[in-house]
C-alpha atoms as a PDB file:
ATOM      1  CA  UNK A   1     120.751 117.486  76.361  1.00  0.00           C
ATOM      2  CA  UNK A   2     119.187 119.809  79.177  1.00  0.00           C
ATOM      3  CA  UNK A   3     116.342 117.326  78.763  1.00  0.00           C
ATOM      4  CA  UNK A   4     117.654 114.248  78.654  1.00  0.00           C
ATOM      5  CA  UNK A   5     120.242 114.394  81.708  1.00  0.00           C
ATOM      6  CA  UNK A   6     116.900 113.083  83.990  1.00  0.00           C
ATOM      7  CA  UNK A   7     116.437 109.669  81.849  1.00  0.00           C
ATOM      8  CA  UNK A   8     120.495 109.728  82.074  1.00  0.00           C
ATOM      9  CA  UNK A   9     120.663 110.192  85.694  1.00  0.00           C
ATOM     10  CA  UNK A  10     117.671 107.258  86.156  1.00  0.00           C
ATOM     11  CA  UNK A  11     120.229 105.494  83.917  1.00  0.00           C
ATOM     12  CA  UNK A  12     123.867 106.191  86.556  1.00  0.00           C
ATOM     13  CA  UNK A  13     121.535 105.727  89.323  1.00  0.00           C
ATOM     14  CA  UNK A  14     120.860 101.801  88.234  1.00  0.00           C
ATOM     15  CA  UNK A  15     124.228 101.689  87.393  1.00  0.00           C
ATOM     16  CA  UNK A  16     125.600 102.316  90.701  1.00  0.00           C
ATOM     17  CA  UNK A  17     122.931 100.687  92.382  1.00  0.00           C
ATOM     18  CA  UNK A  18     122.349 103.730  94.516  1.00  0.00           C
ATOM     19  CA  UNK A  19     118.925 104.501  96.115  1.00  0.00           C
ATOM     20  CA  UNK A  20     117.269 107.499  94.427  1.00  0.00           C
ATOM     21  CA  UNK A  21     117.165 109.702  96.779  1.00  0.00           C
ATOM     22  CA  UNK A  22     121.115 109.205  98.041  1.00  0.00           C
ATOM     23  CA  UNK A  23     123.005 108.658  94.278  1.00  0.00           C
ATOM     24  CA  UNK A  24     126.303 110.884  94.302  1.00  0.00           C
ATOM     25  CA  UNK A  25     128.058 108.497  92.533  1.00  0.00           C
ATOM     26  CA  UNK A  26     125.531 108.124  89.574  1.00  0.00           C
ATOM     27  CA  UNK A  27     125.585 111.620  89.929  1.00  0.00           C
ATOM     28  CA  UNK A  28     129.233 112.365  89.356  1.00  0.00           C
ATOM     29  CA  UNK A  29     129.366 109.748  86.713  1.00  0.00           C
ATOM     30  CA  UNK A  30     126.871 111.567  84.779  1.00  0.00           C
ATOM     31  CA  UNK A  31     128.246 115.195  85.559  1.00  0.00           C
ATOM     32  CA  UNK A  32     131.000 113.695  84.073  1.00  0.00           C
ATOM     33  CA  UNK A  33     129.773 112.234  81.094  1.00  0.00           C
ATOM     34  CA  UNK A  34     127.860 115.725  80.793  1.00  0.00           C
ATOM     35  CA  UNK A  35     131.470 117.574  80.348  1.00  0.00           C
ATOM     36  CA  UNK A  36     132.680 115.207  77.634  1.00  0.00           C
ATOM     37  CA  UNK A  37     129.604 115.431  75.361  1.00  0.00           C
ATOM     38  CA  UNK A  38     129.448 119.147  76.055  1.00  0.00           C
ATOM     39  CA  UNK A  39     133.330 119.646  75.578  1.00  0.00           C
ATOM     40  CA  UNK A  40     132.976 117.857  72.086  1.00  0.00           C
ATOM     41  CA  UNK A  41     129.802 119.456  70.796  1.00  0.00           C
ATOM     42  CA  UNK A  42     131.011 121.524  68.442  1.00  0.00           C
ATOM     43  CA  UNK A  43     133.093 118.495  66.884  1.00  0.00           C
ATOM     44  CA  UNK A  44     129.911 116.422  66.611  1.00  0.00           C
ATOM     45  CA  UNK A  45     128.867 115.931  63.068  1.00  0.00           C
ATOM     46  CA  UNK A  46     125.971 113.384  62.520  1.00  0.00           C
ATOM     47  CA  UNK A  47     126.217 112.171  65.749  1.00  0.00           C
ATOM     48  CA  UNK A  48     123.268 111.787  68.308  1.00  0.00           C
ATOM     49  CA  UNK A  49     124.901 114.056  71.320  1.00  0.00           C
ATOM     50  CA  UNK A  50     122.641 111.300  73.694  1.00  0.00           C
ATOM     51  CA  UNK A  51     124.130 108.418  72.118  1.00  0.00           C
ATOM     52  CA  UNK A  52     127.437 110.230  72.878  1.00  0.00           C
ATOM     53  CA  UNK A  53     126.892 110.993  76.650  1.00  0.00           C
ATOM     54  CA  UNK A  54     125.186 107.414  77.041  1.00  0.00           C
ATOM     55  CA  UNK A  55     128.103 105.580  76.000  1.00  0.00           C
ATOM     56  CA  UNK A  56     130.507 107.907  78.127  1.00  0.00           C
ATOM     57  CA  UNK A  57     128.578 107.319  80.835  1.00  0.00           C
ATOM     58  CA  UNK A  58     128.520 103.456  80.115  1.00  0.00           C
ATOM     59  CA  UNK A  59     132.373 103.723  79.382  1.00  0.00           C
ATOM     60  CA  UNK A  60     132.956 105.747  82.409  1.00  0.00           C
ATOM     61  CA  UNK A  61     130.986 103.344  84.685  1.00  0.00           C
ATOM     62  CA  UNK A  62     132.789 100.193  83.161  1.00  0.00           C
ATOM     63  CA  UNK A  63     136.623 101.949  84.182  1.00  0.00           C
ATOM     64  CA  UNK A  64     135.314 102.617  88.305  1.00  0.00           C
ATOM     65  CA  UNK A  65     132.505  99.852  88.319  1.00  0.00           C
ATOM     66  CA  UNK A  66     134.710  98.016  90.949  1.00  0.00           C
ATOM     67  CA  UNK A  67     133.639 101.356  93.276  1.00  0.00           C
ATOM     68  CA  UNK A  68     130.036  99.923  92.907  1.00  0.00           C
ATOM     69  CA  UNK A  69     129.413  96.571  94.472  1.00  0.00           C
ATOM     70  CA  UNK A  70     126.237  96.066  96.664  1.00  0.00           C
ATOM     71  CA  UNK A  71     124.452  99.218  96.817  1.00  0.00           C
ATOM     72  CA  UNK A  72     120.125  99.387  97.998  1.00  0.00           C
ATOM     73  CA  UNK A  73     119.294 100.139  94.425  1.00  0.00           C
ATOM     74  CA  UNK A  74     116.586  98.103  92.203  1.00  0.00           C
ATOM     75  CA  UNK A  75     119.401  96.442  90.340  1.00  0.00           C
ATOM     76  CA  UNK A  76     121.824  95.443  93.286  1.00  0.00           C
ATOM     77  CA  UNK A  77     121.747  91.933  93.482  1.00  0.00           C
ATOM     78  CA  UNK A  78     123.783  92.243  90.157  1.00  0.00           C
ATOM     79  CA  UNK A  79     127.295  92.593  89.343  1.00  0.00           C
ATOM     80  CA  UNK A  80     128.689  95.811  87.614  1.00  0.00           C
ATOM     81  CA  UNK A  81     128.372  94.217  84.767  1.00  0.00           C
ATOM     82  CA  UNK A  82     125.403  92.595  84.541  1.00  0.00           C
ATOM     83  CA  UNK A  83     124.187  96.046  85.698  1.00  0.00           C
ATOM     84  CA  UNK A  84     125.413  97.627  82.923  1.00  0.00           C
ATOM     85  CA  UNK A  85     123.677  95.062  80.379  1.00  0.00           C
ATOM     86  CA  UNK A  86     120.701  95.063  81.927  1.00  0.00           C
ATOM     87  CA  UNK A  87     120.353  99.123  81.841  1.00  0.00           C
ATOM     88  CA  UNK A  88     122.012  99.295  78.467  1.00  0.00           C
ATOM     89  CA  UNK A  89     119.749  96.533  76.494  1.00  0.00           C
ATOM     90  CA  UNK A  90     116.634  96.975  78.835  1.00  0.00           C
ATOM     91  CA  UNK A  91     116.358 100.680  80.285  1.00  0.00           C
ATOM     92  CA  UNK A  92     117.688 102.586  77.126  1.00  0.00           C
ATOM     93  CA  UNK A  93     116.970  99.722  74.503  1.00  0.00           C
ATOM     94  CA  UNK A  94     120.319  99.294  72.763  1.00  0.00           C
ATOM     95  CA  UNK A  95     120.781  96.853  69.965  1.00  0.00           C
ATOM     96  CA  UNK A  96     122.949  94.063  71.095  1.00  0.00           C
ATOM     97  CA  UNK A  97     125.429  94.356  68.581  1.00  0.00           C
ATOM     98  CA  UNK A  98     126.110  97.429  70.054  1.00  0.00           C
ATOM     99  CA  UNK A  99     126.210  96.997  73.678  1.00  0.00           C
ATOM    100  CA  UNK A 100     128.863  93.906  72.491  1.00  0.00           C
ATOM    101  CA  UNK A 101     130.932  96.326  70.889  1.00  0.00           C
ATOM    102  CA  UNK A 102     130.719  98.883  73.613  1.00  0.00           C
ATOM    103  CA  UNK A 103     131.430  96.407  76.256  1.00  0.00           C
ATOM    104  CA  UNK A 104     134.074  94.466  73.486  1.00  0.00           C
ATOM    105  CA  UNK A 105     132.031  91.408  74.480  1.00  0.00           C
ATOM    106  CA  UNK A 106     130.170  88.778  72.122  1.00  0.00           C
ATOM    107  CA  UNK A 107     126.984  89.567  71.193  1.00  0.00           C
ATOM    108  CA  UNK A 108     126.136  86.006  72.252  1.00  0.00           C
ATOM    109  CA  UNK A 109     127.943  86.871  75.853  1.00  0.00           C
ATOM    110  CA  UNK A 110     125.457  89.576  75.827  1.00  0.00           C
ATOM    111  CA  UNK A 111     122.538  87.704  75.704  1.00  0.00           C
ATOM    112  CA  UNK A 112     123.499  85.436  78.111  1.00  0.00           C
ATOM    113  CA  UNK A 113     124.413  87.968  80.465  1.00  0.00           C
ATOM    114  CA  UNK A 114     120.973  89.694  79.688  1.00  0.00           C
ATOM    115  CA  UNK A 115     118.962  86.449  80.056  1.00  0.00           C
ATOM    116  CA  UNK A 116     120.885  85.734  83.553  1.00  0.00           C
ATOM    117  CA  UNK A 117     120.585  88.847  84.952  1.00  0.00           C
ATOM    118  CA  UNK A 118     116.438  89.047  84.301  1.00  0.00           C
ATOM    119  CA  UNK A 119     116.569  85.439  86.217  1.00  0.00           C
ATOM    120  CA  UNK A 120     118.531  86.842  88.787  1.00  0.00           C
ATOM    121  CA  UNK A 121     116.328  89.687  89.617  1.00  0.00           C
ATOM    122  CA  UNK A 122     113.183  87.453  89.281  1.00  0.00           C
ATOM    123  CA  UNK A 123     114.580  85.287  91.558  1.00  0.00           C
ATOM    124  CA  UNK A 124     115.546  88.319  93.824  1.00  0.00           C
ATOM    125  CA  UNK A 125     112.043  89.723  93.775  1.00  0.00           C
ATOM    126  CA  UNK A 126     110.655  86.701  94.570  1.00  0.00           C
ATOM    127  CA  UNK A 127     112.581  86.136  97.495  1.00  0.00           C
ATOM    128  CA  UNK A 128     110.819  87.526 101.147  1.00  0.00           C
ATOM    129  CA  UNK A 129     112.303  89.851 102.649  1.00  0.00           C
ATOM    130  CA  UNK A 130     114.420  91.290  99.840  1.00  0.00           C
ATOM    131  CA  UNK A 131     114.561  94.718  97.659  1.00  0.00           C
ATOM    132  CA  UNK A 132     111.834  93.963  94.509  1.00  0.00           C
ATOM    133  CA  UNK A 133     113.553  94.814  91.600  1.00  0.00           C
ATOM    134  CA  UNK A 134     111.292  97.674  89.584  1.00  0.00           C
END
């Protein structure tokens, strides 16, 4: 896990919509998500301890994503959620099926969300004058 809490942190960070270098948010979110997996890993049987902290962290970010709106980040001229599709499907390439589960959305709401959300920030990067979305 010691080597994966970097991709995860990349992960909060685009979650939050916080810059980079100024993320204490995605930072807490993850710390958090961190104790959970940690705090269970001796229950774990065949279960991918990543997966685990992943979805925490997805779960975690869903409950306070209200705390998030606007941000300087790559991805914040989306909503929480859209935010959290985007990162789930795109950044850590989960199935669909599952990110509808997680999210207890349609997988079909999913893709939609998905497909809006790449418009949006091709639109956004597009614009002068705004934050390119990377």
């Amino acid at each position: 896990m010691a080597g994966a809490a970097g991709r995860l942190l990349h992960a909060a960070t685009l979650l939050t919509a916080e810059p980079p270098t100024a993320n204490p948010h995605a930072r807490a979110l993850l710390g958090a998500a961190l104790a959970h997996t940690y705090a269970v890993w001796g229950r774990l049987r065949d279960e991918d301890p990543y997966d685990l902290a992943r979805r925490d962290l997805a779960a975690r970010f869903a409950r306070t994503a209200w705390r998030h709106h606007g941000g300087r980040g790559p991805l914040a001229a989306l909503g929480p959620q859209e935010r959290l599709v985007v990162v789930l499907r795109l950044y850590e390439g989960v199935a669909e099926e599952q990110v509808a589960a997680l999210l207890g959305l349609s997988e079909a709401r999913v893709r939609a969300v998905c497909a809006r959300s790449v418009a949006a920030l091709r639109a956004a990067a597009r614009t002068p004058g705004r934050e390119a979305a990377a």
